[in-house]
N, C-alpha and C. Protein backbone atom coordinates (compact mmCIF):
# COMPACT_ATOMS: atom_id res chain seq x y z
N UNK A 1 89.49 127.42 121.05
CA UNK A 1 89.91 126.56 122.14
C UNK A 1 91.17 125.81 121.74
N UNK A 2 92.21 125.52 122.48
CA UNK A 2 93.54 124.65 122.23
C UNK A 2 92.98 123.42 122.57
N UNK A 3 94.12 122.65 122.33
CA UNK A 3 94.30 121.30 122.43
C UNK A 3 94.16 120.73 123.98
N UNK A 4 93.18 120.22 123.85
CA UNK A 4 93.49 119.72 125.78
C UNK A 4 93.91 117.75 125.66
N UNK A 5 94.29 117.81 126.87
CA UNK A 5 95.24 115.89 127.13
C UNK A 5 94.01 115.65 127.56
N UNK A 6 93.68 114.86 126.93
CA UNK A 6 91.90 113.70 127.54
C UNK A 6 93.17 112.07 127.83
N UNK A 7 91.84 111.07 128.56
CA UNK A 7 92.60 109.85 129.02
C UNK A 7 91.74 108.78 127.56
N UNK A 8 91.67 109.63 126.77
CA UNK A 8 91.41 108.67 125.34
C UNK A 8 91.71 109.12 124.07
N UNK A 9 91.51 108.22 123.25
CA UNK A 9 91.85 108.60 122.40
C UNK A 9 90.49 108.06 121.59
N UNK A 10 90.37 109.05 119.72
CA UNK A 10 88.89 108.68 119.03
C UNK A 10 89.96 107.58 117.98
N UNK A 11 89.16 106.22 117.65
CA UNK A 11 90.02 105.26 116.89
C UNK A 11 88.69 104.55 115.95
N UNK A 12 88.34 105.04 114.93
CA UNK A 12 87.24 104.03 114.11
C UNK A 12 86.68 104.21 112.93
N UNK A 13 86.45 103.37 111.93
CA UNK A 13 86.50 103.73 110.38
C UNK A 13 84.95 104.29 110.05
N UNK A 14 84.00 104.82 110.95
CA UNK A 14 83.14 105.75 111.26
C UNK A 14 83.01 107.00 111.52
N UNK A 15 82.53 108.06 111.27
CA UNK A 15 82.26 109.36 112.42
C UNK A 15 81.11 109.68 112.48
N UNK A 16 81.36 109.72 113.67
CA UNK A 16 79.51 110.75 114.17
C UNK A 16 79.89 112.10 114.11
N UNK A 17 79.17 112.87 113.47
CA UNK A 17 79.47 113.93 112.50
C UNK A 17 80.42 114.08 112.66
N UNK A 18 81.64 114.34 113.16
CA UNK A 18 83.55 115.05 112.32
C UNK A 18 84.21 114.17 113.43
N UNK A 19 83.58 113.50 114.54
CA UNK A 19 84.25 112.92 114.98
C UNK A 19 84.74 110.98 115.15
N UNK A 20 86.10 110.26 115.40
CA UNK A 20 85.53 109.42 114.75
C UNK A 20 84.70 108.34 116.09
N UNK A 21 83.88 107.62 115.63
CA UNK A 21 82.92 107.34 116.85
C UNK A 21 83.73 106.62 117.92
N UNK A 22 84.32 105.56 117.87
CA UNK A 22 84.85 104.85 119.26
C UNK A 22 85.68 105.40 119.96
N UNK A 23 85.88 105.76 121.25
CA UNK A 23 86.59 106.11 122.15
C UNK A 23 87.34 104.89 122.36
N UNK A 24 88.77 105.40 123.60
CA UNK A 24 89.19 104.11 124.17
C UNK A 24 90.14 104.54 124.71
N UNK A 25 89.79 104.30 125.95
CA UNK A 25 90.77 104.21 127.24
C UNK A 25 92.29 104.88 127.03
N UNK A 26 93.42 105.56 127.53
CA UNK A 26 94.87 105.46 127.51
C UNK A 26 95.22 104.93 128.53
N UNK A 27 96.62 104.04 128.63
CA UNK A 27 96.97 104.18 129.68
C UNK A 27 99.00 105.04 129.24
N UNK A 28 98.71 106.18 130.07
CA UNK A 28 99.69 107.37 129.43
C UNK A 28 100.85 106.83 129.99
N UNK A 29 101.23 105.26 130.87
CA UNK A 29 102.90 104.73 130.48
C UNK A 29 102.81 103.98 129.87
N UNK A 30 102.05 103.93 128.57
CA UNK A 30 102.40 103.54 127.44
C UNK A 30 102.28 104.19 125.96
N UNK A 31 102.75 105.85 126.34
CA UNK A 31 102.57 106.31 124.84
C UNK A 31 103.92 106.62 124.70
N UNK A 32 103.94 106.40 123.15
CA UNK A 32 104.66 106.63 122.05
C UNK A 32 104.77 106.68 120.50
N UNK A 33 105.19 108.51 120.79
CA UNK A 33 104.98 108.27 118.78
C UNK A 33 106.22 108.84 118.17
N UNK A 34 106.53 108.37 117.12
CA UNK A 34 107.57 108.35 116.22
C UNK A 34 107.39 109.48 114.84
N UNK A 35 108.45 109.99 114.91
CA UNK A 35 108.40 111.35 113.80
C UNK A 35 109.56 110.52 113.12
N UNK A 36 108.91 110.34 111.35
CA UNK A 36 110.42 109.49 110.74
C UNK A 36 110.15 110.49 109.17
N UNK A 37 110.82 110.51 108.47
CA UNK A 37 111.01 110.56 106.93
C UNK A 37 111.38 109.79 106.03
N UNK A 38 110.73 109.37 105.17
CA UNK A 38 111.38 108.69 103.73
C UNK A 38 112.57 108.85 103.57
N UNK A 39 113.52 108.09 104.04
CA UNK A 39 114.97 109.37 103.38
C UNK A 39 115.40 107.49 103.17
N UNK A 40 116.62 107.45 102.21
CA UNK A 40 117.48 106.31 101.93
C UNK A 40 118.75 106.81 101.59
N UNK A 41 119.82 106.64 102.02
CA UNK A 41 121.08 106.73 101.94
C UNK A 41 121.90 106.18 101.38
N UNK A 42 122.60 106.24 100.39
CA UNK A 42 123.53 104.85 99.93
C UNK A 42 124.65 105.72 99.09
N UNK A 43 125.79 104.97 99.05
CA UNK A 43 127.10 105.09 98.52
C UNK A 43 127.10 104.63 97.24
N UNK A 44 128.16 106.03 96.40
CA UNK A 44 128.35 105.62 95.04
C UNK A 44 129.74 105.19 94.81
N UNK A 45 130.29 104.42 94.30
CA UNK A 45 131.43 103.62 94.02
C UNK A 45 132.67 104.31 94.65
N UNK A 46 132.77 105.71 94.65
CA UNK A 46 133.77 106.24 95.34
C UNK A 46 133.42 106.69 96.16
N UNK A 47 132.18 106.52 96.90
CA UNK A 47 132.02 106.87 98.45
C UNK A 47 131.12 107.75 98.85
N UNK A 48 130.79 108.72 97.61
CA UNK A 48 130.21 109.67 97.80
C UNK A 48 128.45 109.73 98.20
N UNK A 49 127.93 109.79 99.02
CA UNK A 49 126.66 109.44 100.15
C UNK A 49 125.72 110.30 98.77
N UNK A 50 124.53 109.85 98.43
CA UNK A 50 123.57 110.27 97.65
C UNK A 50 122.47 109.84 98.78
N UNK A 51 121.61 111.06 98.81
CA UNK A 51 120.78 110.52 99.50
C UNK A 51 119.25 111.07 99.04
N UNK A 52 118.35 109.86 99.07
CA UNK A 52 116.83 110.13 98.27
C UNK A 52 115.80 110.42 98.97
N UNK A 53 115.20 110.94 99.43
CA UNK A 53 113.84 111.76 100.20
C UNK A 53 112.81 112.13 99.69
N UNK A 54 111.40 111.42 100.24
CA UNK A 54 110.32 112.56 100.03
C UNK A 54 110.23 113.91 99.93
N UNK A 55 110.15 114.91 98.67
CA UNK A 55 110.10 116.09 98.72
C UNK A 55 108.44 116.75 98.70
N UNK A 56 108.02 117.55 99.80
CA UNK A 56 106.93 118.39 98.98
C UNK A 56 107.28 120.08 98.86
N UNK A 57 107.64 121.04 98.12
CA UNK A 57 107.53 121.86 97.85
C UNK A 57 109.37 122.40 98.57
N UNK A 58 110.22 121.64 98.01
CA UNK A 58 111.48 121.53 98.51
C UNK A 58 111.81 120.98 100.48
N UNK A 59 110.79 120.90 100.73
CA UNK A 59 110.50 120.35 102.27
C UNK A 59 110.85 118.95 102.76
N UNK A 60 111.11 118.63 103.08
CA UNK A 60 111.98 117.28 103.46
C UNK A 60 110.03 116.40 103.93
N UNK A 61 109.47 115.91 103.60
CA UNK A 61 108.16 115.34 104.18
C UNK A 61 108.28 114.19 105.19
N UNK A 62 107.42 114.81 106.66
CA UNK A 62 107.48 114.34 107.87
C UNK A 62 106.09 113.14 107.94
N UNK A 63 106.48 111.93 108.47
CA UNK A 63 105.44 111.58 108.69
C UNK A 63 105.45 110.61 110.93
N UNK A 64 104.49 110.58 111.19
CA UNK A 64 104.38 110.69 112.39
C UNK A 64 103.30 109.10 112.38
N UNK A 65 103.86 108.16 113.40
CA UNK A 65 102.99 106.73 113.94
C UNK A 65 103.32 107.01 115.11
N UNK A 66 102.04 106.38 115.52
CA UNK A 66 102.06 106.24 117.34
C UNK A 66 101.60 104.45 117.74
N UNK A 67 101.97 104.81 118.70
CA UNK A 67 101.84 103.38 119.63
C UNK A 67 101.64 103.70 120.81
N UNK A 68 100.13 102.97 121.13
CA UNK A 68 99.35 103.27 122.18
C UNK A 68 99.47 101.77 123.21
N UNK A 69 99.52 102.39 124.78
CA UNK A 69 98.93 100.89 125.03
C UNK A 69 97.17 101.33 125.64
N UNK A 70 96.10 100.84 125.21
CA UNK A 70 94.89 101.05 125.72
C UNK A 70 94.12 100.26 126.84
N UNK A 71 93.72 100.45 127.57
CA UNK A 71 92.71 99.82 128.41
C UNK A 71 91.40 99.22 128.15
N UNK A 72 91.06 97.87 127.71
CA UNK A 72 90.25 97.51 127.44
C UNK A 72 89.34 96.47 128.17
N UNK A 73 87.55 96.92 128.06
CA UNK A 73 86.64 95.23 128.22
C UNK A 73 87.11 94.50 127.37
N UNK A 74 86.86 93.33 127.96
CA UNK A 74 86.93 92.21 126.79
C UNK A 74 86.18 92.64 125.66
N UNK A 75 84.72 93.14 125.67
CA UNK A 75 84.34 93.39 124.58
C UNK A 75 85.18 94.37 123.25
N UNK A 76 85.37 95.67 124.25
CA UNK A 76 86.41 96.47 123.57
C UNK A 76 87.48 96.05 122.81
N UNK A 77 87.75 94.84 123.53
CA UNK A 77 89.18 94.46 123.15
C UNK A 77 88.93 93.78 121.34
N UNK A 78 87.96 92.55 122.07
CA UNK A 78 87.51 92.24 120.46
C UNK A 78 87.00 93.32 119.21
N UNK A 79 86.22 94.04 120.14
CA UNK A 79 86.53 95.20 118.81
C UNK A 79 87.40 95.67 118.29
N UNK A 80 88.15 95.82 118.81
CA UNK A 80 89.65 96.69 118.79
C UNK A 80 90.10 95.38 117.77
N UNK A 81 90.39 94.24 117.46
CA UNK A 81 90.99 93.09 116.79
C UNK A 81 90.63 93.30 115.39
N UNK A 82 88.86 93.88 115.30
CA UNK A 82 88.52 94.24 114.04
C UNK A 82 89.07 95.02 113.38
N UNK A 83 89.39 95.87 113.93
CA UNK A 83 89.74 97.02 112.98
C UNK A 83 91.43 97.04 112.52
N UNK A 84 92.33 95.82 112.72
CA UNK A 84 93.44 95.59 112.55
C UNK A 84 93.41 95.19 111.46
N UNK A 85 94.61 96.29 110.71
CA UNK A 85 94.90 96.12 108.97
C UNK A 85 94.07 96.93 108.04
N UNK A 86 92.82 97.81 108.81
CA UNK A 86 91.85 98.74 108.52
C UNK A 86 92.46 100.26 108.41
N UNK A 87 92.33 101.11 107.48
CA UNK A 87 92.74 102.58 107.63
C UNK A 87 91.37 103.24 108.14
N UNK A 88 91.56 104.10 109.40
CA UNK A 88 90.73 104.61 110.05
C UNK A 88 90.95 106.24 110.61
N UNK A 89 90.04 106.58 110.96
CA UNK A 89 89.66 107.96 111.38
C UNK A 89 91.00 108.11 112.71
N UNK A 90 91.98 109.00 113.10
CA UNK A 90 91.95 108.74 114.60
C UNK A 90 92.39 110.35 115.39
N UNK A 91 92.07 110.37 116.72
CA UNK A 91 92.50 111.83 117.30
C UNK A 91 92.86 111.42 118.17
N UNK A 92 94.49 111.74 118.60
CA UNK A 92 95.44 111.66 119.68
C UNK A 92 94.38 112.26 120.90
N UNK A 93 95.38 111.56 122.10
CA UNK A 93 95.04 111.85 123.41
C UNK A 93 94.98 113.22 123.94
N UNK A 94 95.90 114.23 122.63
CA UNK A 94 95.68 115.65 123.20
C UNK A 94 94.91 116.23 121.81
N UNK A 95 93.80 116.95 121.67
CA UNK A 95 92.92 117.32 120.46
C UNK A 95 91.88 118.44 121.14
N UNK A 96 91.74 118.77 120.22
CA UNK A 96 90.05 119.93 120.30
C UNK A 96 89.30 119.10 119.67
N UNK A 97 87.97 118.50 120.49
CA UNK A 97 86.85 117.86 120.11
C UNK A 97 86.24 119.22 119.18
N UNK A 98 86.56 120.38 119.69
CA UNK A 98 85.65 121.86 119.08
C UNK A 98 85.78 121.92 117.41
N UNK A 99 87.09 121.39 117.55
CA UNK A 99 87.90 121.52 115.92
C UNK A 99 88.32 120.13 115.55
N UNK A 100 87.45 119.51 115.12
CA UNK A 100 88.01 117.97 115.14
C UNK A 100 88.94 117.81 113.48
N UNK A 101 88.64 118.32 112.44
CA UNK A 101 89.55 118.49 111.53
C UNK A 101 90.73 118.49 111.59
N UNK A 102 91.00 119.74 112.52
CA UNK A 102 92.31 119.97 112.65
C UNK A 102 93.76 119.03 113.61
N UNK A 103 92.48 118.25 114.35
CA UNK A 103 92.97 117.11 114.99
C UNK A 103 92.88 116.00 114.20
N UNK A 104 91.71 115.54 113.52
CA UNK A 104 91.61 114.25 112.91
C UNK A 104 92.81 113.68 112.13
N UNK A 105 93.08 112.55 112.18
CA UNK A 105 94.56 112.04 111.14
C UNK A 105 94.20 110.88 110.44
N UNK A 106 94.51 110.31 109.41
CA UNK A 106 94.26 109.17 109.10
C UNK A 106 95.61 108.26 109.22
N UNK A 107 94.93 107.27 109.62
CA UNK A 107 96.23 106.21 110.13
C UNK A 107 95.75 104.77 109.68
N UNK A 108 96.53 103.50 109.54
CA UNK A 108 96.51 102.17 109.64
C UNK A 108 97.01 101.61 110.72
N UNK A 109 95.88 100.87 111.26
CA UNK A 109 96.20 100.35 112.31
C UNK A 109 97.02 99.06 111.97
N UNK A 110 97.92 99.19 111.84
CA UNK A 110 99.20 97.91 111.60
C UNK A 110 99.27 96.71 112.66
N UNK A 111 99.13 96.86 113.81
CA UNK A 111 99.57 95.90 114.58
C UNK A 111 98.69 96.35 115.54
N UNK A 112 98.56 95.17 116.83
CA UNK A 112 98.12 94.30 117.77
C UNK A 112 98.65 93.89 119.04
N UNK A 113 99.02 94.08 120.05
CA UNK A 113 99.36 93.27 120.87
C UNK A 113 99.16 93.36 122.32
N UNK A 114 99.00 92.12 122.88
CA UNK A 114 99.46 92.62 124.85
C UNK A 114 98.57 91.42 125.12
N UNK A 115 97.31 91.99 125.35
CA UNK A 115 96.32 91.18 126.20
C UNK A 115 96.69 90.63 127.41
N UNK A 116 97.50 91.58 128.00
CA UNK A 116 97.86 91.23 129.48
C UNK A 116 96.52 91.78 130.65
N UNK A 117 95.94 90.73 131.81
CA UNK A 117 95.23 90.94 131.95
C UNK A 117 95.27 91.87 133.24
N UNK A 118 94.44 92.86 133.96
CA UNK A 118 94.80 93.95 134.71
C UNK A 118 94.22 93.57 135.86
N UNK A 119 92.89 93.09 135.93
CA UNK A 119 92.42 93.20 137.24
C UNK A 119 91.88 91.41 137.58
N UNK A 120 92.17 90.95 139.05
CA UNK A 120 91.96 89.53 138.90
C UNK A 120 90.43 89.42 138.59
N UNK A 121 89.58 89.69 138.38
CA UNK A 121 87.86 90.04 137.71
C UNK A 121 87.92 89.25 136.24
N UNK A 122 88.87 89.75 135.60
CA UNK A 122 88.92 89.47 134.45
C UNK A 122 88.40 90.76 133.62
N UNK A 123 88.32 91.70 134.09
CA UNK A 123 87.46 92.86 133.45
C UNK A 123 88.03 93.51 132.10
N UNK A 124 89.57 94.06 132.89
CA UNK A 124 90.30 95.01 132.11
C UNK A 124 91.25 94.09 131.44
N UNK A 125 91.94 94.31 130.51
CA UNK A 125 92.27 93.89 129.86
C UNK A 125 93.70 95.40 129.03
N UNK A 126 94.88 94.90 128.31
CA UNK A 126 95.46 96.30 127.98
C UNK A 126 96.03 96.05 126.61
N UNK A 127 96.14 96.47 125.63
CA UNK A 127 96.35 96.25 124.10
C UNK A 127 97.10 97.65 123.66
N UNK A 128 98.16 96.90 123.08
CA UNK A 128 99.07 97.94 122.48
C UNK A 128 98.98 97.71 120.87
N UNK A 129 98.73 99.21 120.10
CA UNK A 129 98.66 99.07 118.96
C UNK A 129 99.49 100.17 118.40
N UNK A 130 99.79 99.50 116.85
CA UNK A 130 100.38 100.70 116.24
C UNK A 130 99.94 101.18 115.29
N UNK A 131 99.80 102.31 115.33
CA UNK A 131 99.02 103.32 114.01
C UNK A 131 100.21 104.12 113.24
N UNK A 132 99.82 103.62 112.18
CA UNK A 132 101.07 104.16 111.07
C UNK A 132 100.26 104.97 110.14
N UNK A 133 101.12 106.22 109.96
CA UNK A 133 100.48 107.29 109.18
C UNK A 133 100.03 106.99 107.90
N UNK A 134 99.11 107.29 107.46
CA UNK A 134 98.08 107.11 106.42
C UNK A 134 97.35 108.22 105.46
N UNK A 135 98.35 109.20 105.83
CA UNK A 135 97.60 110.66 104.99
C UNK A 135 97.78 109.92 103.46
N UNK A 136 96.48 110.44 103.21
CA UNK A 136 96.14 110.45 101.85
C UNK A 136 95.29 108.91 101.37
N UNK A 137 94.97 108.10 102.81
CA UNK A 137 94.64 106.82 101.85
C UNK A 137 93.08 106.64 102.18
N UNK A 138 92.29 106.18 101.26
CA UNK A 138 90.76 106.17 101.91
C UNK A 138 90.72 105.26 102.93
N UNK A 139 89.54 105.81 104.04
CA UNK A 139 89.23 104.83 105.55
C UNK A 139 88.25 103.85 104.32
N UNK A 140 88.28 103.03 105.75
CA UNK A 140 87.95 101.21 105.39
C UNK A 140 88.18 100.39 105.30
């Protein structure tokens, strides 16, 4: 099975068997993710540009953060507060639940923000976070 676009995304330093347990809302005019590399650039006395990069296996190494804005209960929302500064399980809005490996990523949830409120109820609630790539670091 391919990758299908769901309206959530999996975000939590748990899994119920391969997947990670909390769901949570998208709202899709607010995605964005960033493809960057280690690279640093700098000049040597006569000008000449040296430049330093992550290498793996002569490969220039890619790493990828996203920034979500989510739809949240209040409850959700406070959950969602916990897990800030936590490295966690997570699977983008487009994934195979069938193959969750191949989707799963590990990320740090770095940042926090919005709490702008959506409906006059007080219900919904919308939180933008940023998940910065985390391959290789243990969840928790």
């Amino acid at each position: 099975m391919a990758a299908s676009v769901s309206a959530t995304i999996r975000l939590d330093t748990a899994l119920t068997g391969q997947l990670p347990t909390q769901t949570w809302k998208v709202d899709f005019e607010g995605l964005h993710d960033t493809n960057w590399a280690a690279v640093i650039g700098e000049r040597s006395l006569t000008g000449q540009l040296h430049v330093h990069r992550v290498l793996s296996a002569g490969s220039v190494v890619q790493f990828r953060n996203y920034e979500y804005t989510l739809i949240c209960t209040d409850t959700e929302y406070r959950n969602l507060i916990q897990l800030v500064g936590k490295v966690c399980y997570f699977m983008p809005h487009w994934r195979d639940e069938g193959d969750p490996t191949t989707y799963r990523e590990i990320v740090l949830l770095e940042a926090m923000s919005g709490d702008k409120l959506l409906d006059p109820m007080m219900n919904y609630f919308t939180a933008t976070v940023l998940l910065v790539d985390a391959d290789g670091c243990t969840v928790g």
